[in-house]
C-alpha atoms as a PDB file:
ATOM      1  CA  UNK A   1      -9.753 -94.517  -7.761  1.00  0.00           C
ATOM      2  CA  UNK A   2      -9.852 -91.166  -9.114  1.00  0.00           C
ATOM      3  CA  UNK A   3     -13.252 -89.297 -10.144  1.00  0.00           C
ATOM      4  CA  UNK A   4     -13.891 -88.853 -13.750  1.00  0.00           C
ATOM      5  CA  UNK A   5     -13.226 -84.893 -14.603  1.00  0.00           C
ATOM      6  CA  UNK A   6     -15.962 -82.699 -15.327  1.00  0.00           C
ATOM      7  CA  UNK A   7     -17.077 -81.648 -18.824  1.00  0.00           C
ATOM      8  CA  UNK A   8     -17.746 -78.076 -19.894  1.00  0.00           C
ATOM      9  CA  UNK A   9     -18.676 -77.012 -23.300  1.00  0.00           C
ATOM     10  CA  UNK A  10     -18.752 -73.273 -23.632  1.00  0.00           C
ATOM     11  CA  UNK A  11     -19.667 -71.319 -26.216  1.00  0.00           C
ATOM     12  CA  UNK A  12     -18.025 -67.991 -27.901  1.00  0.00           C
ATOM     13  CA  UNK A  13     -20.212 -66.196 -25.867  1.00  0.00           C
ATOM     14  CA  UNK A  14     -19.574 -67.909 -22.486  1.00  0.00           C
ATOM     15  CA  UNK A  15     -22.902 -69.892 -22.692  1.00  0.00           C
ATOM     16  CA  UNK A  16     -22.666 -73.176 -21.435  1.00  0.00           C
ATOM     17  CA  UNK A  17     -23.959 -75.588 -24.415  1.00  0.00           C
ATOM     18  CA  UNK A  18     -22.939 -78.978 -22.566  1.00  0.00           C
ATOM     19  CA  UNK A  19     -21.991 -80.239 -18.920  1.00  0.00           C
ATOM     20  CA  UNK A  20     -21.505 -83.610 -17.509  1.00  0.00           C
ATOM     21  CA  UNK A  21     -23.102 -84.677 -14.585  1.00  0.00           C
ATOM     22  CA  UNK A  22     -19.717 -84.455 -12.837  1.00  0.00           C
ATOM     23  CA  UNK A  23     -19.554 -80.733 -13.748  1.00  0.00           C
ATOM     24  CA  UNK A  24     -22.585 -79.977 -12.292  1.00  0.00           C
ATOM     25  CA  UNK A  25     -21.704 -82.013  -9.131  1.00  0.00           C
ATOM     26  CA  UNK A  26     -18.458 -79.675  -8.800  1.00  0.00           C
ATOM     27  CA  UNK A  27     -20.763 -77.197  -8.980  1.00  0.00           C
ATOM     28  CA  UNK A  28     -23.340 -78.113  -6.859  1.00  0.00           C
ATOM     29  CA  UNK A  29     -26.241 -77.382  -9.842  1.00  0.00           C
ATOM     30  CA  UNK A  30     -27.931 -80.009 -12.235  1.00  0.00           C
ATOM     31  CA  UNK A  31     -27.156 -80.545 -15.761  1.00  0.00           C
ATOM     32  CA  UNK A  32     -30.100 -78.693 -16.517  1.00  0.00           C
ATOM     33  CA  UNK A  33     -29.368 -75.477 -14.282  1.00  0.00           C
ATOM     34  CA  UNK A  34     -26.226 -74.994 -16.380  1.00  0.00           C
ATOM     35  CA  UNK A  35     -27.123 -75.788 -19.650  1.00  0.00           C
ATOM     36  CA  UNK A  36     -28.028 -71.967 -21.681  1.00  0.00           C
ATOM     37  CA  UNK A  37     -26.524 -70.025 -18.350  1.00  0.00           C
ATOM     38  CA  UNK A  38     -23.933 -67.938 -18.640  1.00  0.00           C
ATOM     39  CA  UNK A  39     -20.419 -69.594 -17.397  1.00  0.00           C
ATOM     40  CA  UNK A  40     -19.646 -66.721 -15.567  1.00  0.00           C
ATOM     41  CA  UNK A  41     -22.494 -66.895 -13.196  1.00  0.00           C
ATOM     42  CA  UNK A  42     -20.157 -69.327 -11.191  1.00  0.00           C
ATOM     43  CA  UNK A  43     -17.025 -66.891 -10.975  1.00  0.00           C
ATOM     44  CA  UNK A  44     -17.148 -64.865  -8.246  1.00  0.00           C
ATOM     45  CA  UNK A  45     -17.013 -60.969  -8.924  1.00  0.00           C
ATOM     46  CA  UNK A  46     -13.540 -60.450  -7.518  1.00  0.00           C
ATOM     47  CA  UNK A  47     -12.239 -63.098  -9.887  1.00  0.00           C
ATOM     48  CA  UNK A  48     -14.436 -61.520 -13.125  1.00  0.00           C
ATOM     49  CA  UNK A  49     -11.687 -59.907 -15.152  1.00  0.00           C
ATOM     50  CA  UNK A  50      -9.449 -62.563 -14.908  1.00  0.00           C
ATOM     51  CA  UNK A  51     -11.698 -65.635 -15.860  1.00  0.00           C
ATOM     52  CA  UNK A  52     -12.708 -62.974 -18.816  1.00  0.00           C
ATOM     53  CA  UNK A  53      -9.134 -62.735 -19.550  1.00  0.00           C
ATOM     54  CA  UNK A  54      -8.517 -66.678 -19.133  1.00  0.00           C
ATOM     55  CA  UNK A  55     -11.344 -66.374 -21.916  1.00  0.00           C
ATOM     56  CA  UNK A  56      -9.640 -64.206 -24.217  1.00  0.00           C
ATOM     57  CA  UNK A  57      -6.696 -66.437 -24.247  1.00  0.00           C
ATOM     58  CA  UNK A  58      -8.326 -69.805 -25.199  1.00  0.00           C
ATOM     59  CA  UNK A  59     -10.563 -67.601 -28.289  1.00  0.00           C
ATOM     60  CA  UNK A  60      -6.920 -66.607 -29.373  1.00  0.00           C
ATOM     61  CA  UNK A  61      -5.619 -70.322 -29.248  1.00  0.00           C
ATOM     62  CA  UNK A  62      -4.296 -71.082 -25.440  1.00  0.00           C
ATOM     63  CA  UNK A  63      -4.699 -74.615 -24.463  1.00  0.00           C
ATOM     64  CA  UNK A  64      -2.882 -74.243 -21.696  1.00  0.00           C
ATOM     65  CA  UNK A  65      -4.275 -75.807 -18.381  1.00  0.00           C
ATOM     66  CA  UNK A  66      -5.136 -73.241 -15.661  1.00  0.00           C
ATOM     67  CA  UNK A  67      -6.403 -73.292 -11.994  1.00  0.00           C
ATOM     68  CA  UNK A  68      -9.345 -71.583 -10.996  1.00  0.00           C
ATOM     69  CA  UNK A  69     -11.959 -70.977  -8.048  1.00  0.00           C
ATOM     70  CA  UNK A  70     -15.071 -71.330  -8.793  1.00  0.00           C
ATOM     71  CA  UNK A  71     -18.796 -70.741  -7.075  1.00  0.00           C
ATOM     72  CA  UNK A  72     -20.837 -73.443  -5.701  1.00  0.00           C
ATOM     73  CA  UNK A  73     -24.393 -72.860  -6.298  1.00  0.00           C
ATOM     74  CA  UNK A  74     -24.360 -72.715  -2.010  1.00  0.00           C
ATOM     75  CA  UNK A  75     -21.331 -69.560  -2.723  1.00  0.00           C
ATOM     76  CA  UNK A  76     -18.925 -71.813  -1.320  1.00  0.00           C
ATOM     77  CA  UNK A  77     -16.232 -72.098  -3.429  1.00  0.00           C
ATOM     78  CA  UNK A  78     -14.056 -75.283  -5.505  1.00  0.00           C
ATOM     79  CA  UNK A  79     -10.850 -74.888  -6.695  1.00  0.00           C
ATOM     80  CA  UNK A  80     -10.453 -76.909  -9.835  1.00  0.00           C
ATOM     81  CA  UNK A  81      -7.048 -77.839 -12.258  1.00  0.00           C
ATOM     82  CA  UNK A  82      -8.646 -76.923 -15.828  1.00  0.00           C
ATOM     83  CA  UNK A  83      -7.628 -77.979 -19.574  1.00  0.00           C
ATOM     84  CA  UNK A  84      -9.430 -75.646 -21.886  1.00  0.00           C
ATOM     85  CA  UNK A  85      -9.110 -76.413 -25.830  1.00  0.00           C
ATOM     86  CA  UNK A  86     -10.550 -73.667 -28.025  1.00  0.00           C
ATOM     87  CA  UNK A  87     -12.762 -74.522 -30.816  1.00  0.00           C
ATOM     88  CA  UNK A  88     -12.369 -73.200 -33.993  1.00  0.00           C
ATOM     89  CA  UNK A  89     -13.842 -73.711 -37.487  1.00  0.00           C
ATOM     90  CA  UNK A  90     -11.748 -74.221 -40.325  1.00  0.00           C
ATOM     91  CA  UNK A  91     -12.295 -70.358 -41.329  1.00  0.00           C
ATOM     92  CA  UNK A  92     -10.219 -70.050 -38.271  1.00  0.00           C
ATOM     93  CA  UNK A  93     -13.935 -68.540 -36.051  1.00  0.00           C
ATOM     94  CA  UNK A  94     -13.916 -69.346 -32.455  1.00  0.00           C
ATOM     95  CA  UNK A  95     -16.395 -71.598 -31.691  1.00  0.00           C
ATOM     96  CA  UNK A  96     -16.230 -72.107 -27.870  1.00  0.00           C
ATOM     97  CA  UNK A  97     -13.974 -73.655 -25.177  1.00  0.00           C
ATOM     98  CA  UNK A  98     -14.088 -77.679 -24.201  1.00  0.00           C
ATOM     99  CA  UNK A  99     -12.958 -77.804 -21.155  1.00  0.00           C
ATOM    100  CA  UNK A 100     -12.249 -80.953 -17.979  1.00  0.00           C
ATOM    101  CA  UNK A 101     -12.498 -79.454 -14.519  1.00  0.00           C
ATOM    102  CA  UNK A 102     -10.610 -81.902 -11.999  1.00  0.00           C
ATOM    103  CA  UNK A 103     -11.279 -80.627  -7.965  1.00  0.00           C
ATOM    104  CA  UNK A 104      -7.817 -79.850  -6.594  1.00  0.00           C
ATOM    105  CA  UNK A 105      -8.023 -81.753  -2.915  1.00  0.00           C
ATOM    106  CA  UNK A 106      -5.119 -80.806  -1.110  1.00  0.00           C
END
């Protein structure tokens, strides 16, 4: 049986407003260490500009899945399949990024 993905609720700017329990397992943190913290605490700083620019995409409408490492709260890292939906009002204003983080085990 597969595990459930992990939730991630982002907002425009790259706060984390929700996260599943299952996030913060893939992460290695509680609910409540992610909840207010900046997503991009758990990028590491070689990957920086392109998560920013993964970012840039879904606030212009990408919903395109993308793979991505990611930072364990021990610095080890996770690899993870991701399906990020922007948010927008009907104004057309960004609003944030849901996204499902699945741990690719190969």
């Amino acid at each position: 049986m597969t595990e459930p993905p992990g939730i991630w609720i982002i907002d425009p700017t790259g706060k984390t407003v929700f996260a599943n329990e299952r996030m913060a397992d893939i992460l290695g943190v509680s609910v409540s260490d992610m909840v207010g913290q900046d997503s991009f605490v758990y990028v590491y700083p070689e990957d920086q500009e392109r998560a920013e620019k993964l970012f840039d995409r879904k606030r212009n409408r990408d919903s395109s899945p993308f793979e991505f490492k990611l930072r364990r709260s021990d610095g080890s890292s996770v690899r993870v399949h991701a399906q990020g939906t922007p948010m927008h009002d009907s104004g057309g204003a960004f609003l944030g990024i849901v996204g499902t983080f699945s741990p690719i085990t190969k």
